[in-house]
C-alpha atoms as a PDB file:
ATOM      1  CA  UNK A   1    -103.633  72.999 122.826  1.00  0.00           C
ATOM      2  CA  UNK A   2    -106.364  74.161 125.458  1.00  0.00           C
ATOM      3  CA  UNK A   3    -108.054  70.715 126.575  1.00  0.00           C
ATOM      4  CA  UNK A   4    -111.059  73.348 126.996  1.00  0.00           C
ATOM      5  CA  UNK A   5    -110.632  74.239 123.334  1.00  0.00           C
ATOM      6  CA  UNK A   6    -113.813  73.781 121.461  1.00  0.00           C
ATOM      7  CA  UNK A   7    -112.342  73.466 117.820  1.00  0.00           C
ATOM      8  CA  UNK A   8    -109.478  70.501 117.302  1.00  0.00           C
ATOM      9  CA  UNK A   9    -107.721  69.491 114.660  1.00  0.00           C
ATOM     10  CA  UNK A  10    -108.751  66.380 112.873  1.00  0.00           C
ATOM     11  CA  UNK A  11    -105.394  64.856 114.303  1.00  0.00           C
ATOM     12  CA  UNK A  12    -107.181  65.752 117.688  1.00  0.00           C
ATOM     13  CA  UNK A  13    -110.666  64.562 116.936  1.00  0.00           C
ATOM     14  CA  UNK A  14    -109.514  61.037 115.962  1.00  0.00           C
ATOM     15  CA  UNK A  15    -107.487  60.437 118.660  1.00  0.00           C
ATOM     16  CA  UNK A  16    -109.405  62.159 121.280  1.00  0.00           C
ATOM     17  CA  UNK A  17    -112.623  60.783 120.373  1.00  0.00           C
ATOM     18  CA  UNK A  18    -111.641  57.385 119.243  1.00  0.00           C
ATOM     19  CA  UNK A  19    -109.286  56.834 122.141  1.00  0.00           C
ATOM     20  CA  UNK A  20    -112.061  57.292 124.517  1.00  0.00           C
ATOM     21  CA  UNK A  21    -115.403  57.154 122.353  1.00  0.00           C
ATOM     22  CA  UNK A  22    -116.717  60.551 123.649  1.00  0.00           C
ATOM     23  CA  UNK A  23    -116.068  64.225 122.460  1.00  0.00           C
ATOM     24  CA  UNK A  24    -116.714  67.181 124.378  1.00  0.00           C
ATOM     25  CA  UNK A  25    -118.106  70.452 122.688  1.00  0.00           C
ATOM     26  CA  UNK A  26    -117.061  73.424 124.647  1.00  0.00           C
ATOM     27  CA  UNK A  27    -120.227  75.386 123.279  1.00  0.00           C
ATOM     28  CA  UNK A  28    -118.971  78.733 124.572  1.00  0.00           C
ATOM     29  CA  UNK A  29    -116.100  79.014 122.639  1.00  0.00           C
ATOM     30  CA  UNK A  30    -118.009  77.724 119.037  1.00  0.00           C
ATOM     31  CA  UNK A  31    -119.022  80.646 116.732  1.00  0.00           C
ATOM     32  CA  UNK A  32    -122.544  80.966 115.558  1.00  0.00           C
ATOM     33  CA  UNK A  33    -122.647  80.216 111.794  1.00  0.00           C
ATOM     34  CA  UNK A  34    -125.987  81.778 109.613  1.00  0.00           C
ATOM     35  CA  UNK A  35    -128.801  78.959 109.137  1.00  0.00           C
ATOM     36  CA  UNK A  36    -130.807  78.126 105.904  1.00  0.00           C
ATOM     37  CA  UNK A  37    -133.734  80.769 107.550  1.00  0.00           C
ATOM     38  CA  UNK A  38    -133.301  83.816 107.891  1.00  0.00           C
ATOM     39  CA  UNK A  39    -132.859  85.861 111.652  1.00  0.00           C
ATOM     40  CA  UNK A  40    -131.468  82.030 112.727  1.00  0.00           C
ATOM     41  CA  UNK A  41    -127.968  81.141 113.714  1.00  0.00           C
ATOM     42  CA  UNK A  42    -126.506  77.542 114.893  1.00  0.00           C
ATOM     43  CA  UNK A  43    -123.870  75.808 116.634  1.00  0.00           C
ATOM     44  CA  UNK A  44    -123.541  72.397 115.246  1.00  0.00           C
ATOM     45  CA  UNK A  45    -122.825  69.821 118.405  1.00  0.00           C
ATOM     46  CA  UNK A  46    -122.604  66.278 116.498  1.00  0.00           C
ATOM     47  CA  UNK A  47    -123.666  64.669 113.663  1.00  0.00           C
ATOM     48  CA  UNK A  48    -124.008  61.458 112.307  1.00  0.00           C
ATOM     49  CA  UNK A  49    -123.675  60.347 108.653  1.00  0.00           C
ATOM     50  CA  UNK A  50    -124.679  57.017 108.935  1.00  0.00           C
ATOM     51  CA  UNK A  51    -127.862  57.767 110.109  1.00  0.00           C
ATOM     52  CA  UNK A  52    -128.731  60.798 109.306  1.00  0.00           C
ATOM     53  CA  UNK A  53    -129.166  62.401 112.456  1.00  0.00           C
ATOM     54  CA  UNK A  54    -127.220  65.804 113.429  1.00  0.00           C
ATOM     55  CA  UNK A  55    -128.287  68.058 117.020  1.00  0.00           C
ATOM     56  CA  UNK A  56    -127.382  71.508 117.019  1.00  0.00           C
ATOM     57  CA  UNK A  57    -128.050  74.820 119.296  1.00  0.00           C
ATOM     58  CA  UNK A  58    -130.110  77.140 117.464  1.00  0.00           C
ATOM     59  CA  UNK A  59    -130.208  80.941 118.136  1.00  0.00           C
ATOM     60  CA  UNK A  60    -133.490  82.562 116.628  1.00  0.00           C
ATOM     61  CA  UNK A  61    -134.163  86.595 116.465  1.00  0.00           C
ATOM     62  CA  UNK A  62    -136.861  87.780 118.485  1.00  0.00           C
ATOM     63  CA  UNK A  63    -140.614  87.995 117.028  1.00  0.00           C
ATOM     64  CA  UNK A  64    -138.966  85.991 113.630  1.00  0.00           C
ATOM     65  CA  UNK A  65    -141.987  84.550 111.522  1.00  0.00           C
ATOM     66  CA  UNK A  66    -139.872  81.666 110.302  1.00  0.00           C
ATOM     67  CA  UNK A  67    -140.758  80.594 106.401  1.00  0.00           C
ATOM     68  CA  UNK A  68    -142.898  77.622 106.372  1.00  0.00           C
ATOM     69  CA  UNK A  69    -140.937  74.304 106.242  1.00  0.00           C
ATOM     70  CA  UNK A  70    -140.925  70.471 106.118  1.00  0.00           C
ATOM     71  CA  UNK A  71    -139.360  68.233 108.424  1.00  0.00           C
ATOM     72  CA  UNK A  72    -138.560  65.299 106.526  1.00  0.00           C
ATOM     73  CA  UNK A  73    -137.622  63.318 109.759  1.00  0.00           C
ATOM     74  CA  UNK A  74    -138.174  63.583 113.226  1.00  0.00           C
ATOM     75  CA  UNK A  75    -137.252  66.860 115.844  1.00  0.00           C
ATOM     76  CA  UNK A  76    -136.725  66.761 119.461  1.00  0.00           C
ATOM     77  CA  UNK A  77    -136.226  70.195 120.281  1.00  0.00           C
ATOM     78  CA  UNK A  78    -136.083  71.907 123.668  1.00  0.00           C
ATOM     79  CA  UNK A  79    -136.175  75.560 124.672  1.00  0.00           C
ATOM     80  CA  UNK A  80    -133.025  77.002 126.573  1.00  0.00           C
ATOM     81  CA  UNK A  81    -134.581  80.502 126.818  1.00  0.00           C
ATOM     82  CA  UNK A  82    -137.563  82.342 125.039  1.00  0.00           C
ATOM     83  CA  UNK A  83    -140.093  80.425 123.496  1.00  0.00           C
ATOM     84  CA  UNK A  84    -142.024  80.037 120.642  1.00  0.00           C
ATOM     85  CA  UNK A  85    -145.851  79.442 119.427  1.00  0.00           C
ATOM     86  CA  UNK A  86    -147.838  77.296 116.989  1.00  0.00           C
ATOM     87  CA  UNK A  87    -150.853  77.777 115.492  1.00  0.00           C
ATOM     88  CA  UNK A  88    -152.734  75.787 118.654  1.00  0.00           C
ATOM     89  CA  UNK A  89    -149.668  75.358 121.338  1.00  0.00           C
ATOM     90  CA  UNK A  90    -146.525  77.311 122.364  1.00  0.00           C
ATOM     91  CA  UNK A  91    -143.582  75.846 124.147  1.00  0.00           C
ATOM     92  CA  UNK A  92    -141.585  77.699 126.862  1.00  0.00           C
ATOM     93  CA  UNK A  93    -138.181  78.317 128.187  1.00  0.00           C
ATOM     94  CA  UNK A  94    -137.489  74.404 129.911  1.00  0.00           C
ATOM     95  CA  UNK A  95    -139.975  72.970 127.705  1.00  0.00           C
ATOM     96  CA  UNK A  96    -139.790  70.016 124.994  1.00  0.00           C
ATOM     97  CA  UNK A  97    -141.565  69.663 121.959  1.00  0.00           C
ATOM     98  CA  UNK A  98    -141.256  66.565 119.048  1.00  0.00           C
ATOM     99  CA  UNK A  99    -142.045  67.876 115.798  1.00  0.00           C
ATOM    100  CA  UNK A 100    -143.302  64.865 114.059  1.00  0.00           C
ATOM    101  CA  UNK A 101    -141.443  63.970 111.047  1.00  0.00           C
ATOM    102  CA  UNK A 102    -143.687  64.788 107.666  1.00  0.00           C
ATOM    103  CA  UNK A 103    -145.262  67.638 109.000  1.00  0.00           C
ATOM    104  CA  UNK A 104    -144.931  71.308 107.726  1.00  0.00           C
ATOM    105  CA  UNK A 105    -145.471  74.567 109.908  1.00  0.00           C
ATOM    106  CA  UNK A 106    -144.047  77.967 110.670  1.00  0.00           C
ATOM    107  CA  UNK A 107    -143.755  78.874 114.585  1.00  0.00           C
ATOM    108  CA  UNK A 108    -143.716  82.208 115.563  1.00  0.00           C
ATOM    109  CA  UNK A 109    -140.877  83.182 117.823  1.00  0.00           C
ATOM    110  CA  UNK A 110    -141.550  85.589 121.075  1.00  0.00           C
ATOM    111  CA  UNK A 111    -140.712  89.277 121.302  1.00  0.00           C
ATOM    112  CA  UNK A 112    -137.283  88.355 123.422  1.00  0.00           C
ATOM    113  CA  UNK A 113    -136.134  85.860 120.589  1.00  0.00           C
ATOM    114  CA  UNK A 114    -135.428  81.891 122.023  1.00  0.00           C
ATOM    115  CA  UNK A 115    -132.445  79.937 121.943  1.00  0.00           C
ATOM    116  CA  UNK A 116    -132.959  76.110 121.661  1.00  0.00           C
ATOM    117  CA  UNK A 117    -131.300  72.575 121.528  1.00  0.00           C
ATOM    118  CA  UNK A 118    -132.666  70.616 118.419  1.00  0.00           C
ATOM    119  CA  UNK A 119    -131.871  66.692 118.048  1.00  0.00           C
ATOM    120  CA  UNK A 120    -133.070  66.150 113.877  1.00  0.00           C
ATOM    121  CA  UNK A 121    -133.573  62.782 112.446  1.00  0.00           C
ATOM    122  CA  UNK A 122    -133.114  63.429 108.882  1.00  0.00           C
ATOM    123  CA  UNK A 123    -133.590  67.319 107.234  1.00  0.00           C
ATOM    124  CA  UNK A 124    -135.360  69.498 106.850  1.00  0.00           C
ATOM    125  CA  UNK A 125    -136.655  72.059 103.878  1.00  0.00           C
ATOM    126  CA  UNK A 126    -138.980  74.576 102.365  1.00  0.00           C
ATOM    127  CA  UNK A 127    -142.830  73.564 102.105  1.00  0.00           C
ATOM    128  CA  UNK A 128    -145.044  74.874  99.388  1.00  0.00           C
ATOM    129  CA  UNK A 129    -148.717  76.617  99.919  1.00  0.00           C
ATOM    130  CA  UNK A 130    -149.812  72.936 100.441  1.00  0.00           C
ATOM    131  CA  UNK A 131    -147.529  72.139 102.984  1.00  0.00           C
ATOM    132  CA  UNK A 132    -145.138  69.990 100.433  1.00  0.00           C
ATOM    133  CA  UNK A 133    -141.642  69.459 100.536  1.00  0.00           C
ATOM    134  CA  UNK A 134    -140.026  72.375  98.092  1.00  0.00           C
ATOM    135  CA  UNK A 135    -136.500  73.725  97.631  1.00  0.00           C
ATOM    136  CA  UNK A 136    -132.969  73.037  99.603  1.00  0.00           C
ATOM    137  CA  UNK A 137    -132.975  70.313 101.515  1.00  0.00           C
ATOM    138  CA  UNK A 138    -130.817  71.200 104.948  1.00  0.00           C
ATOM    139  CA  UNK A 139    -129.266  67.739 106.180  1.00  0.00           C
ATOM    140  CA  UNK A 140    -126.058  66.870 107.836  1.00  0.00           C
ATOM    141  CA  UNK A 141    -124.049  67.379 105.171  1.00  0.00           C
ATOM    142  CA  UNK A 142    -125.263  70.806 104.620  1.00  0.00           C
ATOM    143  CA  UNK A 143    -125.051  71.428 108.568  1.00  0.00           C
ATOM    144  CA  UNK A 144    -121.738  70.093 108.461  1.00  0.00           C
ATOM    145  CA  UNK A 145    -120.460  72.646 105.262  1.00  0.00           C
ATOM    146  CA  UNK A 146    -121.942  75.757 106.632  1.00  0.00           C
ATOM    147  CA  UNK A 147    -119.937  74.996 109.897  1.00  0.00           C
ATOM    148  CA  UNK A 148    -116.591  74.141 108.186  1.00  0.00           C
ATOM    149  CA  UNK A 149    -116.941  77.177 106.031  1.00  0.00           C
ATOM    150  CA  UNK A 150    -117.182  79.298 108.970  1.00  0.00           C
ATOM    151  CA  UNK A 151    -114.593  77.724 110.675  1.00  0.00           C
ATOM    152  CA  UNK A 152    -116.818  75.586 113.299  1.00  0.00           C
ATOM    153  CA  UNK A 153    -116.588  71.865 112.400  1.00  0.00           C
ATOM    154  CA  UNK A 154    -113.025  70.706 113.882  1.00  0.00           C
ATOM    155  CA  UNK A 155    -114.769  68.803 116.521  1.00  0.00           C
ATOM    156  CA  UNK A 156    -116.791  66.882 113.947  1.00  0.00           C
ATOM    157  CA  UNK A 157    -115.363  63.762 112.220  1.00  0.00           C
ATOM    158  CA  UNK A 158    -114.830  64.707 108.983  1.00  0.00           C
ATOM    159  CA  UNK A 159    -116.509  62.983 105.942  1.00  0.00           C
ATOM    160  CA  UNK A 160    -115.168  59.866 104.786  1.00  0.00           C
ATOM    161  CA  UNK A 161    -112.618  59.807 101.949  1.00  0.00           C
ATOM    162  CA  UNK A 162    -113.896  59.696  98.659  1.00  0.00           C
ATOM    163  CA  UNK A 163    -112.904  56.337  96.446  1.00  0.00           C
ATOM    164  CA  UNK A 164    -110.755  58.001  94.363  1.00  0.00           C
ATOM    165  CA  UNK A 165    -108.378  58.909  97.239  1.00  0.00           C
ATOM    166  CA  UNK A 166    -108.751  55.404  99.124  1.00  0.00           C
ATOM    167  CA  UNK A 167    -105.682  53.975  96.871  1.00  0.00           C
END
């Protein structure tokens, strides 16, 4: 196998990132897998069950009005190219932003679209007219599914084994 090959077996993870402790993602060669909102894409980088936490390189289409949501945790995001605006601030290509866990809004993406790097703490849903959590909750299991269905998870460690299959 390509050492520059993005998507390894589980065989491959294991031993690759155990042996060492580190795993490189080859983001080129990922495919972009269809988000929970629509005119948004992702490539999921590494996640972490125990915690919760799961960073991932988001593609957005340009001018998208994305549906109002919740962040139930913490997001570090930062802006690779475009940019994107809130109702009182907008954040640039090479610019950071922490979108406070708790908090619900819907940015408005730029005319040329953005592309950015998001670490989450925790997930992330749909927020009612009063800015409540409502509907699917997106997490790092969910991440973790859409990218195995689409064939962009072998460089993930997969989930642990159930009980049942333990003995």
């Amino acid at each position: 196998m390509d050492s520059r090959t993005a998507i390894r077996s589980d065989r491959n993870y294991r031993s690759f990132g155990e042996a060492n402790g580190r795993v490189v993602v080859h983001t080129e060669e990922l495919p972009w897998t269809p988000w929970a909102l629509e005119g948004l894409r992702f490539k999921l980088l590494s996640i972490n069950r125990r915690t919760g936490m799961w960073s991932c390189i988001i593609q957005i289409d340009p001018n998208t009005e994305t549906d109002l949501h919740y962040h139930c945790g913490d997001a570090h995001i930062f802006a690779l190219k475009g940019g994107y605006r809130y109702e009182m601030e907008r954040v640039n290509t090479g610019e950071q932003n922490v979108e406070i866990g708790s908090i619900a809004h819907s940015p408005i993406i730029d005319p040329e679209g953005a592309e950015v790097y998001i670490f989450f703490n925790g997930g992330i849903t749909g927020a009612d007219a009063d800015r409540n959590p409502l509907g699917d909750y997106v997490n790092v299991d969910w991440m973790y599914k859409a990218a195995l269905a689409n064939g962009a998870a072998d460089h993930l460690p997969p989930p642990p084994l159930e009980r049942s299959n333990w003995m």
